[in-house]
N, C-alpha and C. Protein backbone atom coordinates (compact mmCIF):
# COMPACT_ATOMS: atom_id res chain seq x y z
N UNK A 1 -30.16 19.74 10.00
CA UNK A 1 -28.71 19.85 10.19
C UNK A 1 -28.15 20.99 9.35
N UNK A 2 -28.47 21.15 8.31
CA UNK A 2 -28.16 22.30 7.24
C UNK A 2 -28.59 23.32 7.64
N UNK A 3 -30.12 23.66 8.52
CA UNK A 3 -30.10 24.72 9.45
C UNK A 3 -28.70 25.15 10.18
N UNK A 4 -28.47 24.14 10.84
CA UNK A 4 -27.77 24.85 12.04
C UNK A 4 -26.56 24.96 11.68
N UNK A 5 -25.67 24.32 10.21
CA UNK A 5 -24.86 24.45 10.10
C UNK A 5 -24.59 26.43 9.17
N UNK A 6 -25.86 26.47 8.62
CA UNK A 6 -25.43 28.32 7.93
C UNK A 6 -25.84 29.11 9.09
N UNK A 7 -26.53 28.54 10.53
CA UNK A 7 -26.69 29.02 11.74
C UNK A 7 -25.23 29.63 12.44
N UNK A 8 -24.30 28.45 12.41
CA UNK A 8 -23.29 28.41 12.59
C UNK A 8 -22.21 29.21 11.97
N UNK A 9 -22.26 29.15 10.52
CA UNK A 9 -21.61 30.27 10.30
C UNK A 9 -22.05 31.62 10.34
N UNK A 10 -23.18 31.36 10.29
CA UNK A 10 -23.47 33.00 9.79
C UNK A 10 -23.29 33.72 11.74
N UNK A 11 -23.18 33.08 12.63
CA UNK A 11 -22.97 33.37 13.97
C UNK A 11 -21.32 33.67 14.22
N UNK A 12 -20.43 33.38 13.40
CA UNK A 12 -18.73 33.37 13.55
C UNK A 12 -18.82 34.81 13.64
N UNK A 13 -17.84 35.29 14.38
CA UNK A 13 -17.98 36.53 14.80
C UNK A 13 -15.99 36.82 14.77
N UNK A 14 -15.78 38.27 14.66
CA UNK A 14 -14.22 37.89 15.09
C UNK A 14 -13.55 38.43 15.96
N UNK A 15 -13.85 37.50 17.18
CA UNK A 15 -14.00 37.27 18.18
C UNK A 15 -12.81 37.78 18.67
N UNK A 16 -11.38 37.63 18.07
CA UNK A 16 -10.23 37.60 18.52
C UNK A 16 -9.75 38.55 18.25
N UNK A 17 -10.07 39.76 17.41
CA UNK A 17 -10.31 41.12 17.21
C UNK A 17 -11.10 42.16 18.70
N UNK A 18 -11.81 41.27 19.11
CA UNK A 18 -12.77 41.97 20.22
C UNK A 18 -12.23 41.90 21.58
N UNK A 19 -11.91 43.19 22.22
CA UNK A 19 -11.44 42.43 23.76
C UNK A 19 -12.52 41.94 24.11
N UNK A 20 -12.44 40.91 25.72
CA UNK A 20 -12.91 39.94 26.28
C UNK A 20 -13.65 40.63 27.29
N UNK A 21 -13.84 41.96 27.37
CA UNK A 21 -14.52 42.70 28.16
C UNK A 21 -15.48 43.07 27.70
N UNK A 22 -15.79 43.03 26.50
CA UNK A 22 -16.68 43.83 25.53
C UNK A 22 -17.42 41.98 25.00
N UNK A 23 -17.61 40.90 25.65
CA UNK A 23 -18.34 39.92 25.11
C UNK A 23 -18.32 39.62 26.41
N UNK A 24 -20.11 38.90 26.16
CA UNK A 24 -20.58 38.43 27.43
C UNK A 24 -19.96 36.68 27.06
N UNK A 25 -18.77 36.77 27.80
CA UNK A 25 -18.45 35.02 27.59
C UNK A 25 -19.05 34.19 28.59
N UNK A 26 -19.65 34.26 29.62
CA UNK A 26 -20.85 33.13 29.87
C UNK A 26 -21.62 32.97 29.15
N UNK A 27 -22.22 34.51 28.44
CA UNK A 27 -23.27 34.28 27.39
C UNK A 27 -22.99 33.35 26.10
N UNK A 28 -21.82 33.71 25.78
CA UNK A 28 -21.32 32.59 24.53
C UNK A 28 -21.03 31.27 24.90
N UNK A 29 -20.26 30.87 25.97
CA UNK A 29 -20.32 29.37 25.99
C UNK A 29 -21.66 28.69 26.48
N UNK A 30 -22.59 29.63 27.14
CA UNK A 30 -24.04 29.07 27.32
C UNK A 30 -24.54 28.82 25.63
N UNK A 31 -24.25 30.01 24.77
CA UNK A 31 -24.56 29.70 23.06
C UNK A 31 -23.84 28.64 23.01
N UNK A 32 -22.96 28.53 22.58
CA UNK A 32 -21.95 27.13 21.93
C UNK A 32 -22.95 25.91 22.80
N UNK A 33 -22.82 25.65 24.12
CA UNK A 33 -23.46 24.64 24.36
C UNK A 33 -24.22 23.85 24.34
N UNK A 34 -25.57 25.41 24.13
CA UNK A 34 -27.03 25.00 23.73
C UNK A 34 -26.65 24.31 22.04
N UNK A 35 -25.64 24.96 21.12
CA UNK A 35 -26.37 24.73 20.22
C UNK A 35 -25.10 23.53 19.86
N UNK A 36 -24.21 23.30 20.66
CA UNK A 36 -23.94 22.13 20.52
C UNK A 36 -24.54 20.94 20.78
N UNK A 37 -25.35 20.68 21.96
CA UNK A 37 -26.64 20.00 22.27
C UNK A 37 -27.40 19.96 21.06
N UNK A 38 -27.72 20.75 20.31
CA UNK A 38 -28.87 21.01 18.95
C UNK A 38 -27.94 19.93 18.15
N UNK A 39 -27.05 20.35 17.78
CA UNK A 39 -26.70 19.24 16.62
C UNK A 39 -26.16 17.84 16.80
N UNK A 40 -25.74 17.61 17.97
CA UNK A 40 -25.48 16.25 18.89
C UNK A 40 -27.09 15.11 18.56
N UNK A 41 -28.02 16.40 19.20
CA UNK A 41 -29.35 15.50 19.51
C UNK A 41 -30.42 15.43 17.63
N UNK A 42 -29.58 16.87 16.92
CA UNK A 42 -30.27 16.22 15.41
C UNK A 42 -29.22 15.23 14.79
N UNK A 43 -28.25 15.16 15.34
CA UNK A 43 -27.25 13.92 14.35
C UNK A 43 -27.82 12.38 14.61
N UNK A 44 -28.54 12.39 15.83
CA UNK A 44 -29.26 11.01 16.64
C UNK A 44 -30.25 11.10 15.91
N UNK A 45 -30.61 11.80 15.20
CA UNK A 45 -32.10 12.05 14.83
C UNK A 45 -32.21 11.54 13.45
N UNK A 46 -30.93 12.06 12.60
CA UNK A 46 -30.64 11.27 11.35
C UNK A 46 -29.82 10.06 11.34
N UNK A 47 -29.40 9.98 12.48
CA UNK A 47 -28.49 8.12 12.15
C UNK A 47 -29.50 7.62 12.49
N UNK A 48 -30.88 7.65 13.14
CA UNK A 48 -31.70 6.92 13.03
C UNK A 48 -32.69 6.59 11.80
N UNK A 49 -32.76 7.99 11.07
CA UNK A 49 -33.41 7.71 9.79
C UNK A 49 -32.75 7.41 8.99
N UNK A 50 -30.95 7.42 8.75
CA UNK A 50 -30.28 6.82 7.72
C UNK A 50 -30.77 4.76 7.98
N UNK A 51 -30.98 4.68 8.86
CA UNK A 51 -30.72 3.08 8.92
C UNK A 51 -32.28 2.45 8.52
N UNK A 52 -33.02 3.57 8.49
CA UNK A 52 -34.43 3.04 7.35
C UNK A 52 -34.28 3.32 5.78
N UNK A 53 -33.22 3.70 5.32
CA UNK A 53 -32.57 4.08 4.19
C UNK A 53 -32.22 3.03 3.59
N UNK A 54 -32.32 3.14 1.91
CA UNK A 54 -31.38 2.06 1.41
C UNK A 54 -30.18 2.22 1.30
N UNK A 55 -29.11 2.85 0.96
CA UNK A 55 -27.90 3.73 0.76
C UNK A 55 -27.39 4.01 2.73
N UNK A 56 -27.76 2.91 3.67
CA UNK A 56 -27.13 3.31 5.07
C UNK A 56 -25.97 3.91 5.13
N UNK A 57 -24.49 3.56 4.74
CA UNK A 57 -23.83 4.02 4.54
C UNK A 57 -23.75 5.35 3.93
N UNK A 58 -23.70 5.96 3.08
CA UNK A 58 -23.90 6.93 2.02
C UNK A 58 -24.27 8.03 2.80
N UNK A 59 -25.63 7.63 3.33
CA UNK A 59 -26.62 8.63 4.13
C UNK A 59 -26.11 8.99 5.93
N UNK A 60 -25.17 7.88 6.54
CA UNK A 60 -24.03 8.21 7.58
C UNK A 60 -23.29 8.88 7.32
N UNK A 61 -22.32 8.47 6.31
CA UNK A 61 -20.84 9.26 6.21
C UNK A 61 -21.95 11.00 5.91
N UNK A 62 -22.80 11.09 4.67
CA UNK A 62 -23.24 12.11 5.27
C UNK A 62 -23.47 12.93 6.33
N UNK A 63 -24.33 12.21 7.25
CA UNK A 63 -24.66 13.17 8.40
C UNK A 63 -23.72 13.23 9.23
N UNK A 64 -22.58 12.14 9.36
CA UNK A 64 -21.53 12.65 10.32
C UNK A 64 -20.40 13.62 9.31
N UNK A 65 -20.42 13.89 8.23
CA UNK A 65 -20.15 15.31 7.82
C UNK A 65 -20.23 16.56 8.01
N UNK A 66 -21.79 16.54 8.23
CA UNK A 66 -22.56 17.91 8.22
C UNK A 66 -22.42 17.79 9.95
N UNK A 67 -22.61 17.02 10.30
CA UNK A 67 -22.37 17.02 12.58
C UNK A 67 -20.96 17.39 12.57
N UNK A 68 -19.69 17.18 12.01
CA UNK A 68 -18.25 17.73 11.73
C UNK A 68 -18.03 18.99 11.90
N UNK A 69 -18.42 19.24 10.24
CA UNK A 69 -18.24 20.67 9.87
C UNK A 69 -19.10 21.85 11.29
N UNK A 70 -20.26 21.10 11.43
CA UNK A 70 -21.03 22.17 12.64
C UNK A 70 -20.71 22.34 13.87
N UNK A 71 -19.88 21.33 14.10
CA UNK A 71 -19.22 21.56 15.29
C UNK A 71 -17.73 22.06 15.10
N UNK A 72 -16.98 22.25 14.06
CA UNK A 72 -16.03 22.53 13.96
C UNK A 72 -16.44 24.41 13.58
N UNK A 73 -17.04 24.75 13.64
CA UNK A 73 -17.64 25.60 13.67
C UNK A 73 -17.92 26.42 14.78
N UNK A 74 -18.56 26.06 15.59
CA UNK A 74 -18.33 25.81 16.91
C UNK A 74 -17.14 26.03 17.93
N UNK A 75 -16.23 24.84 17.58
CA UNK A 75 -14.96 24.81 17.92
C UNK A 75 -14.12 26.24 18.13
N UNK A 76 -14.14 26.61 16.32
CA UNK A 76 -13.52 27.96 16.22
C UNK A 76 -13.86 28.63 16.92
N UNK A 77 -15.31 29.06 17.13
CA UNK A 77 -15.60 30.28 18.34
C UNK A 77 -15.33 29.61 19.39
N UNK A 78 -15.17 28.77 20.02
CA UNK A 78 -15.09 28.62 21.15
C UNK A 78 -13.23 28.66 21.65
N UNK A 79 -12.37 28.23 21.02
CA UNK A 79 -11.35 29.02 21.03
C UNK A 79 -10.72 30.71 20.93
N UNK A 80 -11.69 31.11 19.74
CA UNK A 80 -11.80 32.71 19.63
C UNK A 80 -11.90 33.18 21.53
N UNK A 81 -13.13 32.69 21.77
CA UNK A 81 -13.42 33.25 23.26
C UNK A 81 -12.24 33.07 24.31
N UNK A 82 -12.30 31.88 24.19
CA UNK A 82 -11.08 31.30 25.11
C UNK A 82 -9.84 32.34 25.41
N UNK A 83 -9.12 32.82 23.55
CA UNK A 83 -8.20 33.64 23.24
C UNK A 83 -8.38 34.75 24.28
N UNK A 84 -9.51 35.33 23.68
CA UNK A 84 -10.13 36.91 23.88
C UNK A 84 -9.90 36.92 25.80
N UNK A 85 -10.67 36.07 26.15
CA UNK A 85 -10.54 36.02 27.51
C UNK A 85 -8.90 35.74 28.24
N UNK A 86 -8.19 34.86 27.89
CA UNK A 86 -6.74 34.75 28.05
C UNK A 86 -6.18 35.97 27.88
N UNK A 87 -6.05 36.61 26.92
CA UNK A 87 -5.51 37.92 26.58
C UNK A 87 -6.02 39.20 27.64
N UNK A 88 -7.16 39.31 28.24
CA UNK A 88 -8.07 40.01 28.36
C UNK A 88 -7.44 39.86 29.86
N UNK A 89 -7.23 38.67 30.58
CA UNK A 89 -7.08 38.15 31.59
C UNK A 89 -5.13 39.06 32.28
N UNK A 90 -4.77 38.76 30.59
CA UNK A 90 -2.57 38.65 30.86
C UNK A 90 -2.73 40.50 30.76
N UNK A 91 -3.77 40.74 30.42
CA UNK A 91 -3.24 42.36 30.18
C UNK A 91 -3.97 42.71 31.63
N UNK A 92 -5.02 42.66 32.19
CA UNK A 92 -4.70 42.75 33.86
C UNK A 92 -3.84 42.44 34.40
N UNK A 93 -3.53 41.43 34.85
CA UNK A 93 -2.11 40.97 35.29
C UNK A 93 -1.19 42.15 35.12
N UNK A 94 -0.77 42.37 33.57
CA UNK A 94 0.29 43.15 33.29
C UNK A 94 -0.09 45.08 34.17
N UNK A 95 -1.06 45.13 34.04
CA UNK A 95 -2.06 46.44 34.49
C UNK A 95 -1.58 46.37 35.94
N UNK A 96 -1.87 45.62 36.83
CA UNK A 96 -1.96 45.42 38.49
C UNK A 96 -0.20 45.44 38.51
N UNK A 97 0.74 45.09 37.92
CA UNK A 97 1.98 44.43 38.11
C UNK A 97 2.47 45.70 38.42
N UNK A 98 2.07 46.41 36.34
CA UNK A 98 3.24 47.64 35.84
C UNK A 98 2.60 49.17 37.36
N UNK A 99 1.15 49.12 38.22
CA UNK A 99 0.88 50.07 38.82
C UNK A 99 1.93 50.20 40.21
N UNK A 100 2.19 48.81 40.78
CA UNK A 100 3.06 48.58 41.53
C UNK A 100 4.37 48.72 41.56
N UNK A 101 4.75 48.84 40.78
CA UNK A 101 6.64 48.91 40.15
C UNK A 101 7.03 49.79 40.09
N UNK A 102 8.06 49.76 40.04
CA UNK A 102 9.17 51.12 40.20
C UNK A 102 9.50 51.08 38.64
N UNK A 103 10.15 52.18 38.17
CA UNK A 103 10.46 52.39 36.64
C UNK A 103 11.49 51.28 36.50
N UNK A 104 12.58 51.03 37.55
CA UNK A 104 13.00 49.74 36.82
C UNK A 104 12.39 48.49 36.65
N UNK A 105 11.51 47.80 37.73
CA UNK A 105 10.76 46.74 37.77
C UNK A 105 9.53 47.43 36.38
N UNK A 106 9.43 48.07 35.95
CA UNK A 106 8.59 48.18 35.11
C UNK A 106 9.00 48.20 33.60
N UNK A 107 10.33 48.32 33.74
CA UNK A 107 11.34 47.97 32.21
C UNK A 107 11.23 46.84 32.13
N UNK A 108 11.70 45.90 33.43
CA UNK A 108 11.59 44.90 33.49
C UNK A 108 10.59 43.36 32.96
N UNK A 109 9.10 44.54 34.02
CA UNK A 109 7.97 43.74 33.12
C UNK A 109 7.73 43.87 32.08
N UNK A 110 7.80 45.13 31.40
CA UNK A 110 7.72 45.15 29.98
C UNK A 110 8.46 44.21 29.43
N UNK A 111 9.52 43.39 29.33
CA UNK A 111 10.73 42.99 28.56
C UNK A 111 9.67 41.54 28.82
N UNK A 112 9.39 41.26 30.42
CA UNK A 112 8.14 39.87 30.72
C UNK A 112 7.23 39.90 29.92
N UNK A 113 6.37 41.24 29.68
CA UNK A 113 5.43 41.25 28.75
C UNK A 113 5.41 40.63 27.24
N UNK A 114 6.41 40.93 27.06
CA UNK A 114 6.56 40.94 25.57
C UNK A 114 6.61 39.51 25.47
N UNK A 115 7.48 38.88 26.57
CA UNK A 115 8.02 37.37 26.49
C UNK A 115 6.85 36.63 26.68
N UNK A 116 5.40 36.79 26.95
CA UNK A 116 4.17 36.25 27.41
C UNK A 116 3.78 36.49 26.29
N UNK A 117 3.67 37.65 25.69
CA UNK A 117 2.76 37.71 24.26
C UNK A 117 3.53 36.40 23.11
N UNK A 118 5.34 36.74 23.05
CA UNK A 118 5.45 35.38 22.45
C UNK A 118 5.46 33.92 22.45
N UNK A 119 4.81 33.56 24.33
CA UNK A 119 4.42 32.56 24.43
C UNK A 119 3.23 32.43 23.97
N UNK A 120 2.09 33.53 24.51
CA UNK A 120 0.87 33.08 24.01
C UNK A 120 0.60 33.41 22.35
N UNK A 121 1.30 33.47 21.56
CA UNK A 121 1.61 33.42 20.18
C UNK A 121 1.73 31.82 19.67
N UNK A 122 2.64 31.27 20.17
CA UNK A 122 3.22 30.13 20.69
C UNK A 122 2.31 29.26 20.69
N UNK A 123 1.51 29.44 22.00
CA UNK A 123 0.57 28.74 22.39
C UNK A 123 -1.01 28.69 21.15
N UNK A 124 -1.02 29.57 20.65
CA UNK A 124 -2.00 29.76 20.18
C UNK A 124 -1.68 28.91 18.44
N UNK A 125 -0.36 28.87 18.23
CA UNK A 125 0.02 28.17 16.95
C UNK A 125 0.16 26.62 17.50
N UNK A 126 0.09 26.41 18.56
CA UNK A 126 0.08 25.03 19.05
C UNK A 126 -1.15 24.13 18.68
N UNK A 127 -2.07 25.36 19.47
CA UNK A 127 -3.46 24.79 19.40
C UNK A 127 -4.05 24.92 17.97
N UNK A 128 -4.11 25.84 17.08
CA UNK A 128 -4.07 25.51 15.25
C UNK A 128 -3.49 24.41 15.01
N UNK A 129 -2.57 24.21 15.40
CA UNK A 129 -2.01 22.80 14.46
C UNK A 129 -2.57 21.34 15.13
N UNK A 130 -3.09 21.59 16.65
CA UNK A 130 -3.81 20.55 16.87
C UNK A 130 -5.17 20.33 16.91
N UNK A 131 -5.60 21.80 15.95
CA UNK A 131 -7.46 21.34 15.64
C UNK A 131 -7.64 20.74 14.01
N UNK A 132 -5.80 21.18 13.26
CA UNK A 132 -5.71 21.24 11.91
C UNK A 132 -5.51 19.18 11.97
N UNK A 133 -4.66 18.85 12.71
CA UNK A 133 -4.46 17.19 13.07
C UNK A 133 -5.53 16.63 12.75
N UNK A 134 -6.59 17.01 14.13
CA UNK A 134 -7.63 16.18 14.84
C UNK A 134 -8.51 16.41 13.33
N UNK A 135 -8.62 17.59 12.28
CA UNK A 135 -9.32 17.45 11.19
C UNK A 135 -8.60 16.72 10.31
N UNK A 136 -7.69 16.95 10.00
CA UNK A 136 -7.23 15.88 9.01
C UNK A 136 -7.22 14.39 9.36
N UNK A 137 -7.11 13.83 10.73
CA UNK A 137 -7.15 12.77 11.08
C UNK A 137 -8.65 12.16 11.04
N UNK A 138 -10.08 13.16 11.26
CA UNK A 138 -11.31 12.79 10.97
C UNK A 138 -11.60 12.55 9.19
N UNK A 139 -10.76 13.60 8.64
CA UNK A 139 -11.09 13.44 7.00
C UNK A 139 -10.54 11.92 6.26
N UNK A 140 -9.15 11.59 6.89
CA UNK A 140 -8.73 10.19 6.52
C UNK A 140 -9.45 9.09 7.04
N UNK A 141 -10.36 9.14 8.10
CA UNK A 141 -10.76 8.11 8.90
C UNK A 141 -11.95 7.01 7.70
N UNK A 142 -12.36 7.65 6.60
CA UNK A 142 -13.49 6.92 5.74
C UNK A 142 -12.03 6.18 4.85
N UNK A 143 -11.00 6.57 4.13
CA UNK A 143 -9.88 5.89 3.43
C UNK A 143 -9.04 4.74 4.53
N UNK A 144 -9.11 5.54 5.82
CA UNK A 144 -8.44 4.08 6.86
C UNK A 144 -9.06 2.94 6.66
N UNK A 145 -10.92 3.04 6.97
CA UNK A 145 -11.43 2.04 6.99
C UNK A 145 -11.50 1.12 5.99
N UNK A 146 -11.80 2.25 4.94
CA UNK A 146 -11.26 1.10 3.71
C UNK A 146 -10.51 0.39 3.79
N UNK A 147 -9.43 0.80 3.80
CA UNK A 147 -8.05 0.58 4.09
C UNK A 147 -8.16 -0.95 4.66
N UNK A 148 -8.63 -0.85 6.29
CA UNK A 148 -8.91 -2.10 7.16
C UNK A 148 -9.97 -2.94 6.50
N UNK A 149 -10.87 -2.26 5.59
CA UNK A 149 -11.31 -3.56 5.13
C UNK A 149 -10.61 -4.56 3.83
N UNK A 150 -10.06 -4.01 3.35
CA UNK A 150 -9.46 -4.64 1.98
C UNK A 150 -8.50 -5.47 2.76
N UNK A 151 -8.34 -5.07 3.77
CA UNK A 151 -6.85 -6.02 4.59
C UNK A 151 -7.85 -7.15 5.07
N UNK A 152 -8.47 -6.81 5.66
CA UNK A 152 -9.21 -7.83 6.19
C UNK A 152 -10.06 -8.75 5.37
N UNK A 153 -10.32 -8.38 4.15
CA UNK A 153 -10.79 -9.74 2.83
C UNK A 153 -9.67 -10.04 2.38
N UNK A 154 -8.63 -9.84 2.38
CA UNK A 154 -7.66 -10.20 2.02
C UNK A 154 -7.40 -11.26 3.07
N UNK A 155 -7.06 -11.13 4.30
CA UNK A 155 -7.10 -11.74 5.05
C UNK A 155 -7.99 -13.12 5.05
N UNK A 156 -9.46 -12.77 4.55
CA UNK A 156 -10.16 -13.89 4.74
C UNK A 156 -10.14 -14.69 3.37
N UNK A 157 -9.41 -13.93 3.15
CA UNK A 157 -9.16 -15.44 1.11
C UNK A 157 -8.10 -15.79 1.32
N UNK A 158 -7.09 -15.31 2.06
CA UNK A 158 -5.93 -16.10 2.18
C UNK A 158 -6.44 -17.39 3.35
N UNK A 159 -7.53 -17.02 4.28
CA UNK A 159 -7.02 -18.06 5.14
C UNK A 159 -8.01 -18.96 4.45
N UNK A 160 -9.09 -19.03 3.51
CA UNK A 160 -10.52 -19.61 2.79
C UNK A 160 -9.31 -20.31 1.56
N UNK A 161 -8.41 -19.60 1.06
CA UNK A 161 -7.47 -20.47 0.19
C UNK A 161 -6.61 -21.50 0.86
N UNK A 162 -6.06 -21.25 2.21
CA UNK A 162 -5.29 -22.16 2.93
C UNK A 162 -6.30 -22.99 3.21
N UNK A 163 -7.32 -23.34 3.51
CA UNK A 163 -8.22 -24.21 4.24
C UNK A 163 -9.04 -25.09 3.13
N UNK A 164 -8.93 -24.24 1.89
CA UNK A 164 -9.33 -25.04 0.22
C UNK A 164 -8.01 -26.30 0.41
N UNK A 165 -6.55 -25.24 0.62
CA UNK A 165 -5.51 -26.16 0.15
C UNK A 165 -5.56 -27.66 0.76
N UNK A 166 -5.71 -27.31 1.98
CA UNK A 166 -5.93 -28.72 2.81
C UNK A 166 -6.91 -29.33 2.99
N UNK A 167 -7.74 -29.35 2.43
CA UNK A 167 -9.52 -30.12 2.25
C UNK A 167 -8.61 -31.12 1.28
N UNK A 168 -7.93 -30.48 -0.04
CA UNK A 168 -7.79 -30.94 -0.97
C UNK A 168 -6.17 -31.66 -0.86
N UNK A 169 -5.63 -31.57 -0.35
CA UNK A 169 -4.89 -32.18 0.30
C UNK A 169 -5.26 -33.38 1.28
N UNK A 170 -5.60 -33.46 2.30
CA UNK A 170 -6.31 -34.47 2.64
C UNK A 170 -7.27 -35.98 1.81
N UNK A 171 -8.06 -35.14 1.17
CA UNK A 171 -8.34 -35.38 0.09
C UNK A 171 -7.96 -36.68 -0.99
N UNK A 172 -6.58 -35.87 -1.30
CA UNK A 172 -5.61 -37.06 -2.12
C UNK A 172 -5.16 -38.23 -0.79
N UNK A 173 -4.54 -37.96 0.07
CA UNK A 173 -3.83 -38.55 0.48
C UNK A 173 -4.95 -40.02 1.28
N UNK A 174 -6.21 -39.65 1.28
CA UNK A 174 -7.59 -40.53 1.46
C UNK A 174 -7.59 -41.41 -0.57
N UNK A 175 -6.98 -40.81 -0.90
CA UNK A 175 -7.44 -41.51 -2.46
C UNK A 175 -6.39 -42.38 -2.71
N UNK A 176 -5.32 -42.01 -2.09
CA UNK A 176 -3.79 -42.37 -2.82
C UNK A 176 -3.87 -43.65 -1.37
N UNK A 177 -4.44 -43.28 -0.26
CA UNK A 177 -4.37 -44.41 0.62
C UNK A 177 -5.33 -45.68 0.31
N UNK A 178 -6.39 -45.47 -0.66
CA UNK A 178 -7.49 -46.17 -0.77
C UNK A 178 -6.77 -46.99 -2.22
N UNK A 179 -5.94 -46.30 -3.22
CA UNK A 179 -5.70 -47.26 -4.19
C UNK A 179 -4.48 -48.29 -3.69
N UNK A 180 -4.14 -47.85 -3.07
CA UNK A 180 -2.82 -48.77 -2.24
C UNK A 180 -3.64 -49.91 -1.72
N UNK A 181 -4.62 -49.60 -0.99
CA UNK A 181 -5.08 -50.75 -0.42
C UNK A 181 -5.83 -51.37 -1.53
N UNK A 182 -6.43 -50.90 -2.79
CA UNK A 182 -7.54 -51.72 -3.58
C UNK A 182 -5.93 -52.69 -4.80
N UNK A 183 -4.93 -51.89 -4.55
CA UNK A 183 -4.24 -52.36 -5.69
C UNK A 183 -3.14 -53.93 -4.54
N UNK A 184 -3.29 -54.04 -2.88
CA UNK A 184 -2.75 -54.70 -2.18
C UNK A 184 -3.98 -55.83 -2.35
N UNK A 185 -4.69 -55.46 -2.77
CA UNK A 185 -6.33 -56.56 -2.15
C UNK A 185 -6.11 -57.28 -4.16
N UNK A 186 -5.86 -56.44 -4.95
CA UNK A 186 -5.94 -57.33 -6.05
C UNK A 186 -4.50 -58.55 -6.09
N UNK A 187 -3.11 -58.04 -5.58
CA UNK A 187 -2.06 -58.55 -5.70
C UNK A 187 -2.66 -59.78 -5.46
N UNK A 188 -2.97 -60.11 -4.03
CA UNK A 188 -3.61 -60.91 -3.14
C UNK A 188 -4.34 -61.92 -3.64
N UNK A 189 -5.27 -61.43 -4.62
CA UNK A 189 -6.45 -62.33 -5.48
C UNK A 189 -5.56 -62.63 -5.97
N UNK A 190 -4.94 -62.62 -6.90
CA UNK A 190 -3.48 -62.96 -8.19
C UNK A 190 -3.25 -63.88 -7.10
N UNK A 191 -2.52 -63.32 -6.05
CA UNK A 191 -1.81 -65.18 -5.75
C UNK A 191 -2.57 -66.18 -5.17
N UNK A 192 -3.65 -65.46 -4.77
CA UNK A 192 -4.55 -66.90 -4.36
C UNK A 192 -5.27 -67.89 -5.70
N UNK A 193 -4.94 -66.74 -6.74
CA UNK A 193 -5.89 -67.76 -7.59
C UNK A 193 -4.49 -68.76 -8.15
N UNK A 194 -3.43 -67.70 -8.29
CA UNK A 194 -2.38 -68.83 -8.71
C UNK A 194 -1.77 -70.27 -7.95
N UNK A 195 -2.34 -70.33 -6.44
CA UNK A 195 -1.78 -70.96 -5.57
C UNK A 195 -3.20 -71.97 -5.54
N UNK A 196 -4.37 -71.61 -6.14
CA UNK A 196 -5.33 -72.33 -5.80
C UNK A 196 -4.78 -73.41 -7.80
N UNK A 197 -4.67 -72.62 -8.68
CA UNK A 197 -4.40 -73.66 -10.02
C UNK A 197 -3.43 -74.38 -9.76
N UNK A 198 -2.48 -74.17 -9.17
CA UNK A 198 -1.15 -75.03 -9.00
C UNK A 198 -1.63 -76.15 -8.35
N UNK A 199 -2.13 -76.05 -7.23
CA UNK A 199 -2.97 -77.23 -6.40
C UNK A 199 -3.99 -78.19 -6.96
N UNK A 200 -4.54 -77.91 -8.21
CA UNK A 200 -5.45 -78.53 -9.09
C UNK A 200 -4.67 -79.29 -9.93
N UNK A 201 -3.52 -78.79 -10.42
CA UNK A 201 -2.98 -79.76 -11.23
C UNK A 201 -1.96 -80.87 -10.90
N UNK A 202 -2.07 -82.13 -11.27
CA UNK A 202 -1.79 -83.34 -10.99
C UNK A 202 -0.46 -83.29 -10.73
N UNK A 203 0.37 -84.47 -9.72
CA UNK A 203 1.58 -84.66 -9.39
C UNK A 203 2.27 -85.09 -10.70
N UNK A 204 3.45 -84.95 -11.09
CA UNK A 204 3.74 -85.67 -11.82
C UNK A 204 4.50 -86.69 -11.54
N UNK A 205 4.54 -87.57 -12.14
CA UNK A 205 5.51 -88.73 -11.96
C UNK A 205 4.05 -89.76 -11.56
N UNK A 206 3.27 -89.61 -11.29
CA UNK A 206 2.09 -90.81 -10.85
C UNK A 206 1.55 -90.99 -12.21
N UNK A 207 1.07 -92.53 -11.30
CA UNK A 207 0.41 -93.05 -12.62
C UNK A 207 -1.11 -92.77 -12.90
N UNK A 208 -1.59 -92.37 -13.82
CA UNK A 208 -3.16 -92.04 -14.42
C UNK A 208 -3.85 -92.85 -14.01
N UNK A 209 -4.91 -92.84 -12.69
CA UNK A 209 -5.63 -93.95 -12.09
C UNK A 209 -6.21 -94.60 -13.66
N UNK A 210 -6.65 -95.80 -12.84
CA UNK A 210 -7.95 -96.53 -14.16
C UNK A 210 -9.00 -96.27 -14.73
């Protein structure tokens, strides 16, 4: 992977400096592809040896680092081209338009021209800020998870404390029901034994047999 990633840079070219006539761009997105394939099929190659690892984790967030950075790598040229060719593409256009025109239709396009270059200015600060996102949104993604896990043990001691509370709850109310009944079962003895002495002892007013 560390191959292909100083592969990668040391291949950045500046691209967007170069017209689009002067680069074979089949030839480059056939490059980008192949060697996007290369690091796709070595990143499979190490998430399989991270998981004979002790440190699994550790040795993932690694290699999907180094698979990141190499494709973001990548990325860049492959926008560079994109540019080069777009540009390469609006200045024909502008070429075929301005040969056809009359000097006023050709003030004209010029004034269009200009208004295309500050769209595709435009356009091109669009797409920076949505490769700058999609990276910052991959760099937070190891602090999210955290994130979801601390919520989620949290989660599971609150509901392991609610489910303590009522074991123990239950609990009493089995103990507090059981002395009620052991302290109803003694009352009980008390008056039977008192109702059984009363009955033993003699009437009064009779006379003491012989």
């Amino acid at each position: 992977m560390n191959r292909l990633i100083v592969a990668a840079c040391l291949i950045v070219l500046p691209l967007a400096g170069i017209a689009a006539d002067e680069v074979n761009v089949a030839g480059e997105r056939a490059r980008i592809a192949t060697e996007r394939a290369a690091i796709e099929g070595e990143f499979k190659t190490s998430e399989k040896a991270c998981y004979k690892t002790f440190a699994v984790n550790d040795c993932l967030n690694d290699a999907r680092s180094r698979r990141r950075d190499a494709l973001g790598h990548l990325r860049r040229q492959e926008l560079a081209i994109n540019d080069a060719e777009r540009k390469r593409r609006a200045a024909e256009r502008v070429r075929e338009i301005e040969a056809k025109s009359s000097p006023e239709k050709a003030a004209e396009q010029a004034r269009n021209r200009d208004q295309a270059l500050v769209n595709d200015a435009a356009r091109q600060e669009r797409g920076k800020k949505k490769t700058g996102d999609h990276a910052a949104l991959a760099a937070s993604a190891p602090a999210n998870a955290a994130a979801r896990t601390a919520r989620d043990e949290e989660r599971r001691r609150s509901a392991a404390a609610a489910q303590a509370s009522r074991i123990k709850e239950a609990a009493d109310n089995v103990r507090r029901r059981e002395e009620k009944l052991a302290e109803a079962a003694r009352q009980k003895k008390d008056r039977d034994r008192r109702v059984a002495e009363h009955m033993k002892k003699p009437a009064s007013g009779l006379p003491t047999p012989p």
